[in-house]
PDB file of N, CA and C in Angstrom:
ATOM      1  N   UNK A   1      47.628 111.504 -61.122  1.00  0.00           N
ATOM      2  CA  UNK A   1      47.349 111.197 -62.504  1.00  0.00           C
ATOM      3  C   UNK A   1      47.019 109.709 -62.625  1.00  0.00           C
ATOM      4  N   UNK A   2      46.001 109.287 -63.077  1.00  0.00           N
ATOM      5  CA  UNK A   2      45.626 108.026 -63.323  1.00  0.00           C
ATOM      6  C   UNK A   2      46.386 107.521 -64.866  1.00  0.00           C
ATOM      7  N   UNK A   3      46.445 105.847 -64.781  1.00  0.00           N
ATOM      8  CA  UNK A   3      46.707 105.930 -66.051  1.00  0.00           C
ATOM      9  C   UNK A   3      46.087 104.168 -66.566  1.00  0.00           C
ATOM     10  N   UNK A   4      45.801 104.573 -67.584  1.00  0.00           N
ATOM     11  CA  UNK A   4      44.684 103.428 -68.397  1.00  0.00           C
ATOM     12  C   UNK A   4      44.875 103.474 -69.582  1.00  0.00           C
ATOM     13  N   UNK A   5      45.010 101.938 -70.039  1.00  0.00           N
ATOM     14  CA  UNK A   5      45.392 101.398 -71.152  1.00  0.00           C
ATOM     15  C   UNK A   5      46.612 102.025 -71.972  1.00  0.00           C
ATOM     16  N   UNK A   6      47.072 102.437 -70.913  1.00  0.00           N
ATOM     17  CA  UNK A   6      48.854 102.807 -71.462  1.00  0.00           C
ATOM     18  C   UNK A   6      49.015 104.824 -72.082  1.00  0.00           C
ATOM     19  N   UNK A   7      47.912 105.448 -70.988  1.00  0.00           N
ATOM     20  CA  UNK A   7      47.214 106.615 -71.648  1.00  0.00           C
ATOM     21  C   UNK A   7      47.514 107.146 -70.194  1.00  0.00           C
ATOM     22  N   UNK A   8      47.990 108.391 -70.107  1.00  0.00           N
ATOM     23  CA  UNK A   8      47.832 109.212 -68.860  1.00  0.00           C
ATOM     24  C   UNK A   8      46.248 110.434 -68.880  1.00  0.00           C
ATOM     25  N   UNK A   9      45.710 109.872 -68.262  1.00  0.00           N
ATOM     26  CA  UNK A   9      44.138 110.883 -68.097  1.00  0.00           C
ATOM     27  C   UNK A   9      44.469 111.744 -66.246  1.00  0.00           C
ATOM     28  N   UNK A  10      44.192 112.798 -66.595  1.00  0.00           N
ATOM     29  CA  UNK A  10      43.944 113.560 -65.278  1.00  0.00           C
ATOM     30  C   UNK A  10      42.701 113.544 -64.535  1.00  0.00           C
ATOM     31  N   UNK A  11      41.084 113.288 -65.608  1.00  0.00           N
ATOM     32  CA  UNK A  11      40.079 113.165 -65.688  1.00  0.00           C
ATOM     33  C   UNK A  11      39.709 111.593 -65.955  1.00  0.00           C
ATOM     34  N   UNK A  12      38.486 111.329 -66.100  1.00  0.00           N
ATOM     35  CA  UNK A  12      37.956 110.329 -66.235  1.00  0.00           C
ATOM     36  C   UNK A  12      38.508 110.200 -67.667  1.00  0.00           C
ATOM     37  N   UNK A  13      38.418 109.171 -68.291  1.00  0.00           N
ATOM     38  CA  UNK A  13      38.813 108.457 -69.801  1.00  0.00           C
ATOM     39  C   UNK A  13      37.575 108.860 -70.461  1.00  0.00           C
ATOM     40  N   UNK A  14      38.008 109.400 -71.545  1.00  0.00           N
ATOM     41  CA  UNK A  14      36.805 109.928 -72.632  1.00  0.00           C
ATOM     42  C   UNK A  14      37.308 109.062 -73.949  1.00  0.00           C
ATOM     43  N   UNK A  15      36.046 108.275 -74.016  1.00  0.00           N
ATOM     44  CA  UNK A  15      35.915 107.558 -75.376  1.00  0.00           C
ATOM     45  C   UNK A  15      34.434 107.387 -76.041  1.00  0.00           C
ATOM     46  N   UNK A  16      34.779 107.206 -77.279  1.00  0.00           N
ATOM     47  CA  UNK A  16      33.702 107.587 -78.477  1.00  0.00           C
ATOM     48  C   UNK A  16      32.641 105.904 -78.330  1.00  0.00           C
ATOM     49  N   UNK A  17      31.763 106.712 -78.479  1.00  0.00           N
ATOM     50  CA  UNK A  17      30.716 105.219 -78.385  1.00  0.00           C
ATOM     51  C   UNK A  17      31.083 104.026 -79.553  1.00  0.00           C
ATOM     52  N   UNK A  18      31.857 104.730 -80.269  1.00  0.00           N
ATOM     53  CA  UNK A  18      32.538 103.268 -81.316  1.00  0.00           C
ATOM     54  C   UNK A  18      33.464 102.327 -80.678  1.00  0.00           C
ATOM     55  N   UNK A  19      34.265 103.213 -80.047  1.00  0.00           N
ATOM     56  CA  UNK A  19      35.474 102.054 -79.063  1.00  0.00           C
ATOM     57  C   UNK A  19      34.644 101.765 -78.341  1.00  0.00           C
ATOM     58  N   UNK A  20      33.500 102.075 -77.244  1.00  0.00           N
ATOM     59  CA  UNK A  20      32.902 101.202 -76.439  1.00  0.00           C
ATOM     60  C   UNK A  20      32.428 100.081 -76.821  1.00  0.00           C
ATOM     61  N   UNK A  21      31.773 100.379 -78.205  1.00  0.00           N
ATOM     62  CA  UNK A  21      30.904  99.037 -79.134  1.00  0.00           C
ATOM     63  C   UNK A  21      32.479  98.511 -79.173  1.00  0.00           C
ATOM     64  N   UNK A  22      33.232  98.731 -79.760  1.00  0.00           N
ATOM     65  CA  UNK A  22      34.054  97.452 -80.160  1.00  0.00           C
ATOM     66  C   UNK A  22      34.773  97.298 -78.737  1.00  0.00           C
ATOM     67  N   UNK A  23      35.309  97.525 -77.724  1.00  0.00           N
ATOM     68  CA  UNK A  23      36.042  96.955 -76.500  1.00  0.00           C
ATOM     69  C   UNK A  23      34.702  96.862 -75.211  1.00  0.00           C
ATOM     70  N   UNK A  24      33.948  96.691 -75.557  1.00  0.00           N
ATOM     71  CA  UNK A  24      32.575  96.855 -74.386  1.00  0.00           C
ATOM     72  C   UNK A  24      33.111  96.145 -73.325  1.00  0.00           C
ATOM     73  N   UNK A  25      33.308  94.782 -73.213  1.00  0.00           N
ATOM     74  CA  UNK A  25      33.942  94.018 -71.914  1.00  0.00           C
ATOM     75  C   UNK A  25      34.998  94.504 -71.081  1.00  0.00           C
ATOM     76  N   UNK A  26      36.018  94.502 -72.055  1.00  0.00           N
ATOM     77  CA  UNK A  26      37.501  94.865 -71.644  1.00  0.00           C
ATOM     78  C   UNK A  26      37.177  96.859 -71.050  1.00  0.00           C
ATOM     79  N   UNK A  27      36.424  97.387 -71.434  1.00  0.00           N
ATOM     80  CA  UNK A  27      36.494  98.716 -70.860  1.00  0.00           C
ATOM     81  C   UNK A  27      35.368  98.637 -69.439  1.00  0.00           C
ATOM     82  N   UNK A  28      34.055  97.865 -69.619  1.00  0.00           N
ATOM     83  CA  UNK A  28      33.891  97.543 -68.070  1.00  0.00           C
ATOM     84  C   UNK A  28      34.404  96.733 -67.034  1.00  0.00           C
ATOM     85  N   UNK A  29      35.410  96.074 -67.233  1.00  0.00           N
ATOM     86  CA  UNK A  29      36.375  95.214 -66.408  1.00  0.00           C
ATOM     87  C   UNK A  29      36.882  96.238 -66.053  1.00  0.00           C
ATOM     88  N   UNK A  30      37.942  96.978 -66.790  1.00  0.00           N
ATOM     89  CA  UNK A  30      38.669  98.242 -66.271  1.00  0.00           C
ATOM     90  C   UNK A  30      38.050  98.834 -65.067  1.00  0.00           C
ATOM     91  N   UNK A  31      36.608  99.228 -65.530  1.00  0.00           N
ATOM     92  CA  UNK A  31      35.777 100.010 -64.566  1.00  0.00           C
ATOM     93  C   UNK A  31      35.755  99.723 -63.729  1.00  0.00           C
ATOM     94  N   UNK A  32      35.583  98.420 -63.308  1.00  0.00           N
ATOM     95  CA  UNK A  32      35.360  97.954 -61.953  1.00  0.00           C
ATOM     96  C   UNK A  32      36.578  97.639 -61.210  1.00  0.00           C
ATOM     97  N   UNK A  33      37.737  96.997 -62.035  1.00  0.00           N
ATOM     98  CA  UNK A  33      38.814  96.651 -61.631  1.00  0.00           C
ATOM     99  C   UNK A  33      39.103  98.344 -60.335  1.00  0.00           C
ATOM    100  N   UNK A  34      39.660  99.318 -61.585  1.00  0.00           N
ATOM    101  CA  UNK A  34      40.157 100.498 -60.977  1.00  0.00           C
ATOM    102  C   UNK A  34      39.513 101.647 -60.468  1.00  0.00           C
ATOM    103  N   UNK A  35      38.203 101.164 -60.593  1.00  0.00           N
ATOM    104  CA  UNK A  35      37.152 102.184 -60.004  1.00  0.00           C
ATOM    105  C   UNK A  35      36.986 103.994 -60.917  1.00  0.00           C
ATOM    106  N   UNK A  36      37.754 104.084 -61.653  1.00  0.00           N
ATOM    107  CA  UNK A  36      38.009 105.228 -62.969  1.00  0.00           C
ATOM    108  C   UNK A  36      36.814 105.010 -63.938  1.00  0.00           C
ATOM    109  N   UNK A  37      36.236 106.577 -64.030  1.00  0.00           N
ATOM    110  CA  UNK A  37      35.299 106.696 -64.593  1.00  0.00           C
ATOM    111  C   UNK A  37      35.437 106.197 -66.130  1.00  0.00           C
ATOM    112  N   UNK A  38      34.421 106.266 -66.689  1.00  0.00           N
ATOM    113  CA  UNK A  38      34.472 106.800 -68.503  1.00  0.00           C
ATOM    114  C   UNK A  38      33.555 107.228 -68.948  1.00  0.00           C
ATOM    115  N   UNK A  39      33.748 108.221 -69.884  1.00  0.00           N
ATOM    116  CA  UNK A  39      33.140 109.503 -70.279  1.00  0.00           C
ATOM    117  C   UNK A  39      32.899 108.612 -71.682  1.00  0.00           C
ATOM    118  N   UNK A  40      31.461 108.446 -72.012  1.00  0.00           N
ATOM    119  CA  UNK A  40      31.522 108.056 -73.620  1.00  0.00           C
ATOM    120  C   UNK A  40      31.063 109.317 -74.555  1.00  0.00           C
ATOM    121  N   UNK A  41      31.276 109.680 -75.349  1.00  0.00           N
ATOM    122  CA  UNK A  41      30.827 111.214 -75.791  1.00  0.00           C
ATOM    123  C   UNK A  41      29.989 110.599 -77.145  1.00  0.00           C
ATOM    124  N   UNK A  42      28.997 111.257 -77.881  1.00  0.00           N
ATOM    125  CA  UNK A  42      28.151 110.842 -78.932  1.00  0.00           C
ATOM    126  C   UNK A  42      27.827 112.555 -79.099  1.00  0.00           C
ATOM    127  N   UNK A  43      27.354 112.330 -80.396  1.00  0.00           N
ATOM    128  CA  UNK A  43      26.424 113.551 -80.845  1.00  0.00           C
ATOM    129  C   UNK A  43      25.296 113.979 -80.110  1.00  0.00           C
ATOM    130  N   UNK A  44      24.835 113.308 -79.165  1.00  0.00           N
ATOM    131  CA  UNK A  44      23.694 113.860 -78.200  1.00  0.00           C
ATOM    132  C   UNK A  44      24.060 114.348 -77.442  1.00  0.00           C
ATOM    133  N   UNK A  45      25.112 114.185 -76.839  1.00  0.00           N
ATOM    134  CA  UNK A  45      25.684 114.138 -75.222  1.00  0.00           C
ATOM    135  C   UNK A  45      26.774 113.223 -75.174  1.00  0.00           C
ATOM    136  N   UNK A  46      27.220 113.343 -74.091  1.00  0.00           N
ATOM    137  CA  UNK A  46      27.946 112.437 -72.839  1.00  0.00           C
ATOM    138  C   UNK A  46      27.377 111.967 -71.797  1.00  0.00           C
ATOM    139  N   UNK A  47      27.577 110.248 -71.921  1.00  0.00           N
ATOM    140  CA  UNK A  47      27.730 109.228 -70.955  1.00  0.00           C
ATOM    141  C   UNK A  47      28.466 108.938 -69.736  1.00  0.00           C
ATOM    142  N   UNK A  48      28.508 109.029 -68.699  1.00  0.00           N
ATOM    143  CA  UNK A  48      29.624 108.613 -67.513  1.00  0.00           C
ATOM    144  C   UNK A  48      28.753 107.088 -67.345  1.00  0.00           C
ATOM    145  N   UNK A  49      30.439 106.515 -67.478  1.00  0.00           N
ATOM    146  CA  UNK A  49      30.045 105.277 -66.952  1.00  0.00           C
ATOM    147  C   UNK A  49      30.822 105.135 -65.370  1.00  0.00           C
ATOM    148  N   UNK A  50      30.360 104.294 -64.319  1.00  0.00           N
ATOM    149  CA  UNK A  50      31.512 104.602 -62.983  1.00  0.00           C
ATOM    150  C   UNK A  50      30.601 103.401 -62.424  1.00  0.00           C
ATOM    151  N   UNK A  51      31.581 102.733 -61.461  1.00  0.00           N
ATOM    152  CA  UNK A  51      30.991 101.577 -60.644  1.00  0.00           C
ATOM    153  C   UNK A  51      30.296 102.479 -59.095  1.00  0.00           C
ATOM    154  N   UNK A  52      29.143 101.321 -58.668  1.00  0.00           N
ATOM    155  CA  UNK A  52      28.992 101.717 -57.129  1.00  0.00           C
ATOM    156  C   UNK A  52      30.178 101.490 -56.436  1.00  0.00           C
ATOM    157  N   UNK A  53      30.441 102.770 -55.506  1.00  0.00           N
ATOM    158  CA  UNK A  53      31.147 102.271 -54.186  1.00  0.00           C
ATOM    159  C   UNK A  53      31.187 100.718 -53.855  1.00  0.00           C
ATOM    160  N   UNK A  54      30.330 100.491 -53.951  1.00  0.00           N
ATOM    161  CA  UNK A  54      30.230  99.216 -52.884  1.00  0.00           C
ATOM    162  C   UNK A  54      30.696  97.934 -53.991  1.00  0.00           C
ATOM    163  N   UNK A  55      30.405  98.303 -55.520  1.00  0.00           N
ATOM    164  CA  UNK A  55      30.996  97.150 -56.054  1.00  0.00           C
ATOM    165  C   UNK A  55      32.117  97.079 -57.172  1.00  0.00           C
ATOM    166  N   UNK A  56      32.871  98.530 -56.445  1.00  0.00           N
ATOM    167  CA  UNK A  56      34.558  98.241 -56.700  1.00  0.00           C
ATOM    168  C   UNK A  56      35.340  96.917 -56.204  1.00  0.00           C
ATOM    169  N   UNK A  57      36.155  95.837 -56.996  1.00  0.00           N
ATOM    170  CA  UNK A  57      36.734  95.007 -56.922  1.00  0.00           C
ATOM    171  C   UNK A  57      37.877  95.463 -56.062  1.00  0.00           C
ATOM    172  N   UNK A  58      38.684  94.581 -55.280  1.00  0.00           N
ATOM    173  CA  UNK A  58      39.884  95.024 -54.890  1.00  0.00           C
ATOM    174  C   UNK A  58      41.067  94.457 -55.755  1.00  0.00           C
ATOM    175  N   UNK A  59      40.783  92.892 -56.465  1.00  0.00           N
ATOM    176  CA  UNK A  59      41.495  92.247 -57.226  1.00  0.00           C
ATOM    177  C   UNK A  59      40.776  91.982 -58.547  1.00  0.00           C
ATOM    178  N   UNK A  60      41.472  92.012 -59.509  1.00  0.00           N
ATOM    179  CA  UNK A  60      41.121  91.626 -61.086  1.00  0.00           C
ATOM    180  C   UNK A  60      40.066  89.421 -60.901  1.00  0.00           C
ATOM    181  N   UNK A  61      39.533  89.868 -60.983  1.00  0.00           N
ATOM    182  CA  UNK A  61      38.188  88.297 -61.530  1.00  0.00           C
ATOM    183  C   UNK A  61      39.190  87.508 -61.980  1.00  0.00           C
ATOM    184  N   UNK A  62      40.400  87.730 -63.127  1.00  0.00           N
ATOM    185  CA  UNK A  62      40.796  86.519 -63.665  1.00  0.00           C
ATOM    186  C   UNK A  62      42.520  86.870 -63.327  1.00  0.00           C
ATOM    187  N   UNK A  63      43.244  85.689 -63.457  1.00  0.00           N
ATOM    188  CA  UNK A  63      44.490  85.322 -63.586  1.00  0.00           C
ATOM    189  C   UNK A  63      44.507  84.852 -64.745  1.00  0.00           C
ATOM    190  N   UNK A  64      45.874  85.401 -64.988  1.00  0.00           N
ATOM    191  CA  UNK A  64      46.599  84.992 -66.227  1.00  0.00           C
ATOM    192  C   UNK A  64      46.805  83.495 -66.020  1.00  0.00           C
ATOM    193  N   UNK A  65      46.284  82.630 -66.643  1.00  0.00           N
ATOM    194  CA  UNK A  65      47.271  81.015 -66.594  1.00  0.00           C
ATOM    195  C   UNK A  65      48.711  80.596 -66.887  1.00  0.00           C
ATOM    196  N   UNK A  66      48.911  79.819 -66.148  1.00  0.00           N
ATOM    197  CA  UNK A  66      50.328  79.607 -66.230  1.00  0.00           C
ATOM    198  C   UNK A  66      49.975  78.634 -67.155  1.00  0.00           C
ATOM    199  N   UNK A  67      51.697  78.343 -67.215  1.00  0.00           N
ATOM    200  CA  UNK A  67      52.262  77.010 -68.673  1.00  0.00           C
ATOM    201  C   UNK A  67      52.217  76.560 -67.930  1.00  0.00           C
ATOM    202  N   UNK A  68      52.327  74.787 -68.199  1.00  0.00           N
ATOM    203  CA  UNK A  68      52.795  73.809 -67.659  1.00  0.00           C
ATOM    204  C   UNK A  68      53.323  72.621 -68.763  1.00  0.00           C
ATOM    205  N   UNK A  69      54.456  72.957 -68.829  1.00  0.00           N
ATOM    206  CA  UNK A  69      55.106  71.542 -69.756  1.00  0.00           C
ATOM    207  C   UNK A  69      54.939  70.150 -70.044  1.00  0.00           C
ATOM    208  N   UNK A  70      54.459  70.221 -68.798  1.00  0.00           N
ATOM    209  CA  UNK A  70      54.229  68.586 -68.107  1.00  0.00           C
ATOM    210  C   UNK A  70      52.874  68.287 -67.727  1.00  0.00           C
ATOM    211  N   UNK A  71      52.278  68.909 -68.435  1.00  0.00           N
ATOM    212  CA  UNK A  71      50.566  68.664 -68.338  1.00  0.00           C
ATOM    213  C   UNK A  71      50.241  67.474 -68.998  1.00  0.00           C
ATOM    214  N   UNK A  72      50.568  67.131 -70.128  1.00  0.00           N
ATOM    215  CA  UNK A  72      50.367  65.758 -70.922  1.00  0.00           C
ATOM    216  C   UNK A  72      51.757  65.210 -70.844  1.00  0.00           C
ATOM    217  N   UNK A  73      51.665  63.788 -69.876  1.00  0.00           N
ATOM    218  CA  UNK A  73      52.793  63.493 -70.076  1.00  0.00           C
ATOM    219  C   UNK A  73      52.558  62.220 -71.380  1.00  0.00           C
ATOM    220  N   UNK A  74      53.538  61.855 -71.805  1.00  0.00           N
ATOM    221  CA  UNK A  74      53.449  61.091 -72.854  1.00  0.00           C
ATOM    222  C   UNK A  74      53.277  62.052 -74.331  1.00  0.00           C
ATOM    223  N   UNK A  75      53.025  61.537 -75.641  1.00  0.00           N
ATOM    224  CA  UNK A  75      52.964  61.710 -76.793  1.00  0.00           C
ATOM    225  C   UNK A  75      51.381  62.775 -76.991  1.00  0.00           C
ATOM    226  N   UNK A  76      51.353  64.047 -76.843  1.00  0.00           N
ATOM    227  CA  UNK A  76      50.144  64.282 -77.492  1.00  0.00           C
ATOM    228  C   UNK A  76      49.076  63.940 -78.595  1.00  0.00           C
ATOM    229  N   UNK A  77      49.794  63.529 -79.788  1.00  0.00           N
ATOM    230  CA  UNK A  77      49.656  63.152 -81.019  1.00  0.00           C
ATOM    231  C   UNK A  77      48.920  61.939 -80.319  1.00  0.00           C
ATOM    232  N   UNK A  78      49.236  61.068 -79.323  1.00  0.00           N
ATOM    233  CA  UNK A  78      48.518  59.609 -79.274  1.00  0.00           C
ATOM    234  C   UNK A  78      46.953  60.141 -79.128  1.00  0.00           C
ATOM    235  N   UNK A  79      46.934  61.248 -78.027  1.00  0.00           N
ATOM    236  CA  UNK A  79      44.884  61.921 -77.934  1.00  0.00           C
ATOM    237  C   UNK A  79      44.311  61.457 -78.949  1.00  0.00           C
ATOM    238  N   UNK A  80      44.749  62.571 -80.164  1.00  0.00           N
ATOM    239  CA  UNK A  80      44.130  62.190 -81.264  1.00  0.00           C
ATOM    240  C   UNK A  80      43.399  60.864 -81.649  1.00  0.00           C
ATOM    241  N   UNK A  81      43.861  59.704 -81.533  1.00  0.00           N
ATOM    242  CA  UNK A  81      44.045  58.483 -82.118  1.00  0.00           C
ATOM    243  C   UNK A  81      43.321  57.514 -80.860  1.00  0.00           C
ATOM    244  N   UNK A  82      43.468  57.852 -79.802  1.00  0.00           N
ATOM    245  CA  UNK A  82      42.119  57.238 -78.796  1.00  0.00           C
ATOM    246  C   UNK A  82      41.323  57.085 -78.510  1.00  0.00           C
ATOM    247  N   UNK A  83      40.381  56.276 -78.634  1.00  0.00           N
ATOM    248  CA  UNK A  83      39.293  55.417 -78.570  1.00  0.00           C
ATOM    249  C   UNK A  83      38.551  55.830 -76.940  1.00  0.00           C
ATOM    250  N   UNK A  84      37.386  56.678 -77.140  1.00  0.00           N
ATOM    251  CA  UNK A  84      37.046  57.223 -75.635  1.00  0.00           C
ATOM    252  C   UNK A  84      35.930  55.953 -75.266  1.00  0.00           C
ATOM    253  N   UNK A  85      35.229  55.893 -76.626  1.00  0.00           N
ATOM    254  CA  UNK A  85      33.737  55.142 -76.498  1.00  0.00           C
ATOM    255  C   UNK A  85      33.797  53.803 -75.176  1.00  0.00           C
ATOM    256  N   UNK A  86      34.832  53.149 -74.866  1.00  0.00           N
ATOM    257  CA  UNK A  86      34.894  52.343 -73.545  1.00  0.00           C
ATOM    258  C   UNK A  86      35.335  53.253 -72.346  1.00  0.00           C
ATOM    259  N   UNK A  87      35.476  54.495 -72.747  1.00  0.00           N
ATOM    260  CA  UNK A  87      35.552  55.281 -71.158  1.00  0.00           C
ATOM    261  C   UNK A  87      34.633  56.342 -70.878  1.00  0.00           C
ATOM    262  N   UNK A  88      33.432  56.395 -72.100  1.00  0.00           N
ATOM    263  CA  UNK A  88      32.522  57.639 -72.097  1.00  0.00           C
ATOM    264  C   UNK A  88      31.418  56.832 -71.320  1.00  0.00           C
ATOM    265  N   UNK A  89      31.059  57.871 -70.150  1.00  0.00           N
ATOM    266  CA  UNK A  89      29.401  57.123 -69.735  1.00  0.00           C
ATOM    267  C   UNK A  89      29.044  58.355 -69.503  1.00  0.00           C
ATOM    268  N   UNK A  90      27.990  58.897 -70.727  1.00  0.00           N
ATOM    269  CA  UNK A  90      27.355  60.435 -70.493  1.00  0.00           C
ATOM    270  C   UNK A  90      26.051  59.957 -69.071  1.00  0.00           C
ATOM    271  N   UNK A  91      25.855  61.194 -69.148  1.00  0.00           N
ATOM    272  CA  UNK A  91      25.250  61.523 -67.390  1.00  0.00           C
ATOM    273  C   UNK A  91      23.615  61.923 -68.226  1.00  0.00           C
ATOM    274  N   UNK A  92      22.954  61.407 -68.068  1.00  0.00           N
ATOM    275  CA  UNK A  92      21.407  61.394 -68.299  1.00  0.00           C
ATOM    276  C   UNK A  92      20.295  61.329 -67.551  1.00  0.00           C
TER     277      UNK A  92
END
């Protein structure tokens, strides 16, 4: 039993071409991530969407970022209030 987006499917994931329009990214990431089909269904027909063999991912593209507390050390609030124009030299 596969399971996606918190949904147990036995089959490929069947969703309506409205959730595709509104989650389009996040449901082809899936695709590729887990290699699991999706079935989009419309009044004409049904869609299968499915990655090539060959360009199933083995790992997810992004990491979650970590915190870091100690990224700005000092007063944030001072950013605000600093004067870049003697440290800006744009690239032209």
């Amino acid at each position: 039993m596969r399971r996606t987006y918190g949904w147990a499917y036995d089959e490929a994931m069947k969703i309506t071409a409205t959730r595709l329009r509104s989650e389009l990214y996040r449901i082809l990431d899936r695709v590729l991530e887990t290699g699991e089909a999706v079935e989009v269904t419309r009044a004409e027909g049904t869609i299968v969407i499915k990655p090539l063999a060959s360009e199933r991912r083995a790992k997810p593209r992004r990491k979650k970022a970590r915190t870091n507390p100690d990224l700005v050390v000092g007063n944030p609030d001072d950013l605000i209030h600093f004067d870049w124009v003697g440290h800006w030299k744009p690239r032209l």
